[in-house]
Each structure stands twice: as structure tokens, then as C-alpha cells.
N, C-alpha and C. Protein backbone atom coordinates (compact mmCIF):
# COMPACT_ATOMS: atom_id res chain seq x y z
N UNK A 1 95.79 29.92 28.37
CA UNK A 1 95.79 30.73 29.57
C UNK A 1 94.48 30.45 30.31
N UNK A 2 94.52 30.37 31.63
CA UNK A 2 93.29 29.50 32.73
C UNK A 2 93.17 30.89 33.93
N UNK A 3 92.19 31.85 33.21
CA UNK A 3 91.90 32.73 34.47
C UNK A 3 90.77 32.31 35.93
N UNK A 4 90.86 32.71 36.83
CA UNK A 4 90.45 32.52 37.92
C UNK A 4 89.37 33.64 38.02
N UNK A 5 88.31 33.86 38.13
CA UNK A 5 87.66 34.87 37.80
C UNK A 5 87.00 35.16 39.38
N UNK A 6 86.91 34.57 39.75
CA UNK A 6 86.36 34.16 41.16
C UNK A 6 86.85 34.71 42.54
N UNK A 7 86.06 35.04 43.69
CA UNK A 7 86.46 35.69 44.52
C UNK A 7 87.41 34.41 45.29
N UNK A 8 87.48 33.15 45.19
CA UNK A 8 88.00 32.12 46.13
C UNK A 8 88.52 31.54 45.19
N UNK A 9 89.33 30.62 45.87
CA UNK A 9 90.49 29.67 45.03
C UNK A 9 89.71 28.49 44.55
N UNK A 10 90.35 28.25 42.79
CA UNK A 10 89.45 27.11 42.19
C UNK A 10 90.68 26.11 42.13
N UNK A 11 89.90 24.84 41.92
CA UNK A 11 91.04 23.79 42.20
C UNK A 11 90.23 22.92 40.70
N UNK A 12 91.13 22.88 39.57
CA UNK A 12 91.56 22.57 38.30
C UNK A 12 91.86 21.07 37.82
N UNK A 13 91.44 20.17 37.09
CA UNK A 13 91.53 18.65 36.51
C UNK A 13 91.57 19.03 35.21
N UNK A 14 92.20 18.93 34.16
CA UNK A 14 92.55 19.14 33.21
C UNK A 14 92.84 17.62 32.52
N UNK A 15 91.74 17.75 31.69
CA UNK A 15 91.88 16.32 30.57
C UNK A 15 91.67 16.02 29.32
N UNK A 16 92.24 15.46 28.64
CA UNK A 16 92.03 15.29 26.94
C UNK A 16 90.40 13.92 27.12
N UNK A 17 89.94 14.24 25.79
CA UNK A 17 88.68 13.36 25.98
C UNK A 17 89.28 12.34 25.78
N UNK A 18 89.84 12.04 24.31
CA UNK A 18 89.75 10.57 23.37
C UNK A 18 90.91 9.80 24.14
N UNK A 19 90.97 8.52 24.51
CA UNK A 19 91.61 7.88 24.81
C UNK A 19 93.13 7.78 23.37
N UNK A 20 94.36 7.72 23.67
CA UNK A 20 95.46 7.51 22.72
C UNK A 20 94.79 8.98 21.56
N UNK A 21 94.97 10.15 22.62
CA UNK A 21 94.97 11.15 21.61
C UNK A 21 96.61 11.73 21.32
N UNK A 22 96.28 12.32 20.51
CA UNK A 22 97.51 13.07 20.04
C UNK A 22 97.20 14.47 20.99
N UNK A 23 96.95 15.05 21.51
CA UNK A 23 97.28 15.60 22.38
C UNK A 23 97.62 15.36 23.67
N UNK A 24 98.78 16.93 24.62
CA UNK A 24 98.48 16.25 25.58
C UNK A 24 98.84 17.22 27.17
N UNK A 25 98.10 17.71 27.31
CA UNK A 25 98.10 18.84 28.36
C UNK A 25 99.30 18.23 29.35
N UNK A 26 100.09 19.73 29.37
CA UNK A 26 101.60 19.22 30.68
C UNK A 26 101.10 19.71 31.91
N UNK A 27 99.97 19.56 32.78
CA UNK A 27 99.57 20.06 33.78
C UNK A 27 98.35 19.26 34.02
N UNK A 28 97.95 18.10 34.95
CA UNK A 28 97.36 17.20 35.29
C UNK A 28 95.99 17.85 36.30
N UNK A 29 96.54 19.07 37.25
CA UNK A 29 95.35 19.70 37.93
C UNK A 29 96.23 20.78 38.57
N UNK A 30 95.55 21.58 38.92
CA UNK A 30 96.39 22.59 39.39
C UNK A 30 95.09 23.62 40.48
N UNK A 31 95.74 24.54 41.17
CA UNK A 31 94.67 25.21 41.88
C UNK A 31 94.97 27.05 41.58
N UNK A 32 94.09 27.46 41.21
CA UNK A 32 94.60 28.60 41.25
C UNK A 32 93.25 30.11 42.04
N UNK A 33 94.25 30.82 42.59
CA UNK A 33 93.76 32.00 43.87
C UNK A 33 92.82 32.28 43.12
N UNK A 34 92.54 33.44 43.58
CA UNK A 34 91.42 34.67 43.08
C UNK A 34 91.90 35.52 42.08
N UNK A 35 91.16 35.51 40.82
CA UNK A 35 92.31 36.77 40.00
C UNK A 35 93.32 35.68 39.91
N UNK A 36 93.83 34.60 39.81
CA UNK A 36 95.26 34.38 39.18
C UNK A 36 94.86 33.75 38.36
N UNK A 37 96.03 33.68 37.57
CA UNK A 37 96.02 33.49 36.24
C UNK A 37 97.58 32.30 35.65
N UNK A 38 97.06 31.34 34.95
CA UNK A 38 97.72 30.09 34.75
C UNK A 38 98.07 30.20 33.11
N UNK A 39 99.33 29.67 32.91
CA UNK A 39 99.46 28.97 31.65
C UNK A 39 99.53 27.85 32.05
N UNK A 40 98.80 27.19 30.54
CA UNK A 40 99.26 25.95 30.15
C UNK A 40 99.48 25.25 28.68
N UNK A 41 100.52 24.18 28.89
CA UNK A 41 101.18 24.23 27.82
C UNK A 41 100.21 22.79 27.34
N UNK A 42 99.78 22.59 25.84
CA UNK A 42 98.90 22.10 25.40
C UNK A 42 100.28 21.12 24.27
N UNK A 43 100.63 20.01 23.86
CA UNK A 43 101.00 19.68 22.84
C UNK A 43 100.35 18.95 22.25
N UNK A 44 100.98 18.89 20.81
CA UNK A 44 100.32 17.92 19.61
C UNK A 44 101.37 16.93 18.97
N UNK A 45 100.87 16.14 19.43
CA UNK A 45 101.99 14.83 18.40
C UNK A 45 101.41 14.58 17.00
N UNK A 46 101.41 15.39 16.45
CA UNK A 46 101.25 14.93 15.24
C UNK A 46 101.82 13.93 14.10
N UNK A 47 101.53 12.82 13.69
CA UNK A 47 102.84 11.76 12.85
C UNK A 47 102.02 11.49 11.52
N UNK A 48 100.76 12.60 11.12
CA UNK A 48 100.19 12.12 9.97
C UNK A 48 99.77 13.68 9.31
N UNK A 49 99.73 13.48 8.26
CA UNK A 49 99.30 14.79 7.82
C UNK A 49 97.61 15.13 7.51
N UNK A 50 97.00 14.08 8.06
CA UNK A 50 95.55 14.55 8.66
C UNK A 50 95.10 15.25 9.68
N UNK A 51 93.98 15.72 9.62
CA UNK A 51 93.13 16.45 10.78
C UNK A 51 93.24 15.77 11.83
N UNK A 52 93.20 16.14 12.69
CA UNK A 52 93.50 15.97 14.71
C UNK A 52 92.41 16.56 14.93
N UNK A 53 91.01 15.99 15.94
CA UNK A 53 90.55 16.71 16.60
C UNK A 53 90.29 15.90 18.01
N UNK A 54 89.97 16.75 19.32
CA UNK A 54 89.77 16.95 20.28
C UNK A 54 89.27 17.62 21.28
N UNK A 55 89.22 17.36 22.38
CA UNK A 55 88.59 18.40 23.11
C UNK A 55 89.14 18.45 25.15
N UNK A 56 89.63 19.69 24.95
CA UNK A 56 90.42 19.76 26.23
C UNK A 56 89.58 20.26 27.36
N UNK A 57 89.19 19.01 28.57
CA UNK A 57 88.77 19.83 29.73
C UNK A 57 88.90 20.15 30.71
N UNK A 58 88.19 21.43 31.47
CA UNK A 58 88.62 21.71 32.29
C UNK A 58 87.91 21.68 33.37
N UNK A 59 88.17 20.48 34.37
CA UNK A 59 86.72 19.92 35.49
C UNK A 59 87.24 21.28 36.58
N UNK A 60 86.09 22.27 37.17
CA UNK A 60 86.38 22.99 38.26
C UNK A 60 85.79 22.39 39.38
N UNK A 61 86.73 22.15 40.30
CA UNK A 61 85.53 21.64 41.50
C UNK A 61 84.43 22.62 41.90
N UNK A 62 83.59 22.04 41.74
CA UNK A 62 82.05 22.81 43.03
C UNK A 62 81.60 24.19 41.50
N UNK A 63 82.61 23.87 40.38
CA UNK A 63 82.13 25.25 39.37
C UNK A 63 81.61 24.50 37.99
N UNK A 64 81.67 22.99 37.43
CA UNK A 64 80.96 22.78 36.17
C UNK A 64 82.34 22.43 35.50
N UNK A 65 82.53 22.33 34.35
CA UNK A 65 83.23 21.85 33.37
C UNK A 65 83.13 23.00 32.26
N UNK A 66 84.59 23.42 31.64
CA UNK A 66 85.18 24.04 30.34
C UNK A 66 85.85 23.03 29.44
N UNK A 67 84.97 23.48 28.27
CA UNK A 67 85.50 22.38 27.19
C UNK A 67 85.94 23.33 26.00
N UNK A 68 87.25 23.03 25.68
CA UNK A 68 87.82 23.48 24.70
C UNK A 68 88.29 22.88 23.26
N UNK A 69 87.91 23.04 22.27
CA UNK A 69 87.81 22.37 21.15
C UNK A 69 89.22 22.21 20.82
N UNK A 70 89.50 20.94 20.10
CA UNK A 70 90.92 20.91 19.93
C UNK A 70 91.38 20.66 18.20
N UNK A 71 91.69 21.44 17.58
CA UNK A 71 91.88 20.82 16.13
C UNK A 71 93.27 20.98 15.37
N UNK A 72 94.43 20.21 14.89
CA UNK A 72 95.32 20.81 14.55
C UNK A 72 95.23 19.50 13.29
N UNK A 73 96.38 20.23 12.41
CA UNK A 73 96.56 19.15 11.01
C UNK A 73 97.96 18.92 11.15
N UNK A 74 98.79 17.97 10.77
CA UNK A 74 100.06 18.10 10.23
C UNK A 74 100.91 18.22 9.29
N UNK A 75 101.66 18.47 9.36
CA UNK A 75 102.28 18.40 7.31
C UNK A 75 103.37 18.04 7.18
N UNK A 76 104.08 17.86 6.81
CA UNK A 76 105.18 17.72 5.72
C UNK A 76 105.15 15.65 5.55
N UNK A 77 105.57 14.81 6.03
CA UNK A 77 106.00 13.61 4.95
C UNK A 77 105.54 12.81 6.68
N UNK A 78 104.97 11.35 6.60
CA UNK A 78 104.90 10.64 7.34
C UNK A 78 106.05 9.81 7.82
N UNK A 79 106.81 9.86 7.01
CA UNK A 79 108.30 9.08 6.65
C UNK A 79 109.18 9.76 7.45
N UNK A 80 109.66 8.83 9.01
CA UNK A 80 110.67 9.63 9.29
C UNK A 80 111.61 8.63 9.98
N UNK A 81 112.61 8.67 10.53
CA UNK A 81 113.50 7.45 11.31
C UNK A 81 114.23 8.07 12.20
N UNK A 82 114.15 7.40 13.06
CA UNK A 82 115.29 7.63 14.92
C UNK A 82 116.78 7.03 14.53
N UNK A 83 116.83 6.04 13.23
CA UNK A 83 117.68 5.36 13.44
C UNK A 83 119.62 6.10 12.82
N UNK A 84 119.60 7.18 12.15
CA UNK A 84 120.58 7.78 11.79
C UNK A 84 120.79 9.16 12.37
N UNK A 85 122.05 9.26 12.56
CA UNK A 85 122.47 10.72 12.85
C UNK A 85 122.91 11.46 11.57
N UNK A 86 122.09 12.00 11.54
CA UNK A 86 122.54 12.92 9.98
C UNK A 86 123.51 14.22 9.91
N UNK A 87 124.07 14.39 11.05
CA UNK A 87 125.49 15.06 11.11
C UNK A 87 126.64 14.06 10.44
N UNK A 88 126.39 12.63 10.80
CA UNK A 88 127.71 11.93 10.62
C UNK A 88 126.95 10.90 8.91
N UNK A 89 125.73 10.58 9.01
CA UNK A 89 125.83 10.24 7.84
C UNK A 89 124.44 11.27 7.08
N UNK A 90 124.95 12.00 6.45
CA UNK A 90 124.72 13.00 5.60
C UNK A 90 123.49 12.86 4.18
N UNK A 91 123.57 11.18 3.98
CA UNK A 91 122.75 10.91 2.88
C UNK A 91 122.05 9.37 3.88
N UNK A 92 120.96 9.08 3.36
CA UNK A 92 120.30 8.53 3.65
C UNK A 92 119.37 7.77 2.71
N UNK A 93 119.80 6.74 2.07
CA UNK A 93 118.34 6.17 1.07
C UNK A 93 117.11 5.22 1.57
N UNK A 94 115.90 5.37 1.57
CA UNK A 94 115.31 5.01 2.22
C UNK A 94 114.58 4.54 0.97
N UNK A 95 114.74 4.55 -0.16
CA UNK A 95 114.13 3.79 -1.04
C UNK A 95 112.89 4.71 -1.76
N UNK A 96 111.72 3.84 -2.39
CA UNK A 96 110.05 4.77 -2.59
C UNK A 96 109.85 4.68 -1.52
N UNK A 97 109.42 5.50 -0.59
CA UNK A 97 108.67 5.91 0.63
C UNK A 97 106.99 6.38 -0.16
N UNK A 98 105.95 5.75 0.57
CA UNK A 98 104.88 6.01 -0.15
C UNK A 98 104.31 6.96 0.99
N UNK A 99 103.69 8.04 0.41
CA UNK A 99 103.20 9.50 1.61
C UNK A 99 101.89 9.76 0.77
N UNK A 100 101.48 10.68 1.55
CA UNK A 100 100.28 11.07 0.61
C UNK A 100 100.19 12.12 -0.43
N UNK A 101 100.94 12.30 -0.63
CA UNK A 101 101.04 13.48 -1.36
C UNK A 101 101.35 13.21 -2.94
């Protein structure tokens, strides 16, 4: 949530630091009034069951920069495939799959 605290309208750049992060803000810049108040939706691609970190910012024109720390983990199995529909085929052998666990 991106409050406007300000008597005049702020105009918003919203960016992930690390280049090929796993995050990834759905709102590129935005402007918002006096008193208004923004969501935004933040995702995580997570495809490993390690630590993610980052840092989300928020350039205000003519007001400085908000930096928001970004940290998420993932879990369950690295092992996954696009290539079956598992309504129609039900079992799947994929052999030793090596994960970390």
C-alpha cells in the first residue's frame, strides 16, 4: 500500500534493483492526489527453495527515494514440468529427480 501523505499530487517510478530478479512489481509508475492511497501488487517467482532477496523502489519526483526490503524463500520441490496435463494423464514418472532435500 503507497500513501500520498502530501498536500499535492506525487508522481511514482517503481523499480526492482537486481537485474533478472525474481520479483516483480505490476505497476511501472503511477501518480497519486493528496491523501490517496494506492495498492500495489508485488510478485515472486520463486523456482528454488532458497532465499530471494531484494529491494523495491520507490523514485518520488521532486520527494527522494523509498526503498523497501524484499525477502521471500520458496518451498516445496524444484522439479516441475509444463509438459503433461494431469487431469488426462494421472501418473507421471519422472524418474530420481535430485532436489534438495
Amino acid at each position: 500500500k503507497v500513501t500520498n501523505d502530501s498536500l499535492i499530487p506525487a508522481d511514482i517510478r517503481t523499480l526492482v534493483m537486481k537485474r533478472g530478479s525474481r520479483f516483480k512489481v505490476s505497476v511501472p509508475s503511477l501518480t497519486l492526489g493528496p491523501g490517496e492511497v494506492a495498492n500495489l501488487k508485488l510478485d515472486a517467482f520463486l523456482d528454488d527453495t532458497q532465499p530471494f532477496k531484494d529491494e523495491l523502489v520507490l523514485v518520488v519526483t521532486e520527494g527522494g527515494q523509498v526503498k523497501v526490503p524484499l525477502t521471500a524463500k520458496g518451498t516445496g520441490t524444484t522439479v516441475w514440468t509444463d509438459q503433461f496435463d494431469l487431469s488426462t494423464q494421472p501418473r507421471v514418472d519422472m524418474g530420481l529427480p535430485f532436489s534438495s532435500r
